[in-house]
Protein backbone atom coordinates (compact mmCIF):
# COMPACT_ATOMS: atom_id res chain seq x y z
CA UNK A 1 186.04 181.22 99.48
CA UNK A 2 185.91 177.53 99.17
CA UNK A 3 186.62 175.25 101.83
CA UNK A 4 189.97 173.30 102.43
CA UNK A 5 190.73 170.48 103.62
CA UNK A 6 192.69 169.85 107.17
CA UNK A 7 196.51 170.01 107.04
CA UNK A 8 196.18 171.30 103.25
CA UNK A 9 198.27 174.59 104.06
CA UNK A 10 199.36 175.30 100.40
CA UNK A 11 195.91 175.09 99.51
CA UNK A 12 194.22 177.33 102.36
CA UNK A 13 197.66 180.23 102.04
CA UNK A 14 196.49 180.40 98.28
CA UNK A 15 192.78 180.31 99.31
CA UNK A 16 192.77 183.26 101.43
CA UNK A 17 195.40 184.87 99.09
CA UNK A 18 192.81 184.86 96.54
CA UNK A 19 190.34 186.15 98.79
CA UNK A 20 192.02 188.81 100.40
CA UNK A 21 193.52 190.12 96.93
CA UNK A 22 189.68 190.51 95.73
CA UNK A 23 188.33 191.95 99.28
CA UNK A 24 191.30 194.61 99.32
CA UNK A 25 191.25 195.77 95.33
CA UNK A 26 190.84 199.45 94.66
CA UNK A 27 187.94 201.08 92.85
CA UNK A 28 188.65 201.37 88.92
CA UNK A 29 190.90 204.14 88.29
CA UNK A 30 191.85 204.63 91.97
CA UNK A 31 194.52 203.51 94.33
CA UNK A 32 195.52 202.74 98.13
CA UNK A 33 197.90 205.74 99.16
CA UNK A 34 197.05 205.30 102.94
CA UNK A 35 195.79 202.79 105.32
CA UNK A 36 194.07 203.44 108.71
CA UNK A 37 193.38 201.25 111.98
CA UNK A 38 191.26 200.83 114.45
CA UNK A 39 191.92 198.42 117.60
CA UNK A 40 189.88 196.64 120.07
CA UNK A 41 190.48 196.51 123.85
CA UNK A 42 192.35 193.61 123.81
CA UNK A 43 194.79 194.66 121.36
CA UNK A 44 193.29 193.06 117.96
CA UNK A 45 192.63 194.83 114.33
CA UNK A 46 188.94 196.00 114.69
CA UNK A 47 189.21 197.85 111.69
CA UNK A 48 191.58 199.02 108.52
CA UNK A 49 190.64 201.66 106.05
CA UNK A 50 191.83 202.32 102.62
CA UNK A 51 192.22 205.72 101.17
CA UNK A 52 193.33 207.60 97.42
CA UNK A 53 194.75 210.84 99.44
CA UNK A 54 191.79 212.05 101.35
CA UNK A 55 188.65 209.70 99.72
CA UNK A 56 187.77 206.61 101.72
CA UNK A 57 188.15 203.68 99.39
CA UNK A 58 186.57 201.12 101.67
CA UNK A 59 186.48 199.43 105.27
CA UNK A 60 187.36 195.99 106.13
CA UNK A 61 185.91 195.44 109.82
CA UNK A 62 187.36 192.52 111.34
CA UNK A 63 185.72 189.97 113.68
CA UNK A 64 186.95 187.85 115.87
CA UNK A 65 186.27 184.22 117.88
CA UNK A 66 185.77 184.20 121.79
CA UNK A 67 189.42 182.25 121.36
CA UNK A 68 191.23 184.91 119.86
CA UNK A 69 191.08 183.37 116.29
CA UNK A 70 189.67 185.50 113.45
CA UNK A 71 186.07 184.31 112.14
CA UNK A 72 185.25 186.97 109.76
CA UNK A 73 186.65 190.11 107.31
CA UNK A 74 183.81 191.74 105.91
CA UNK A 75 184.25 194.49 103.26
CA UNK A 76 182.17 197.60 104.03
């Protein structure tokens, strides 16, 4: 993802649009028919699964600044 520039909130809403629609695409010839989460102590997403039916698609794991602010999705 590319970087954008302060106060450019059209820019960084398409940005991680673009990001998360490639991070959260289905195999080839599959699709998402159930999600699954996992939460930390303190309430936030620690992870979401993807599954076709009963196959696990992937696993975004979700990481998160000492502030409460996300840092990181990473695609597993």
């Amino acid at each position: 993802m590319t970087e954008v520039a302060y106060s450019r909130y059209e820019d960084a809403y398409r940005a991680i649009h673009s990001a998360l629609n490639g991070i959260t695409a289905p195999p080839p010839g599959k699709r998402v028919t159930k999600l699954t989460f996992t939460w930390n102590t303190d309430g936030s997403i620690s992870t979401l699964s993807a599954y076709d039916n009963a196959e696990l698609l992937f696993t975004l794991t979700f990481t998160w600044n000492d502030d409460g602010t996300l840092q990181q999705v990473a695609r597993g």
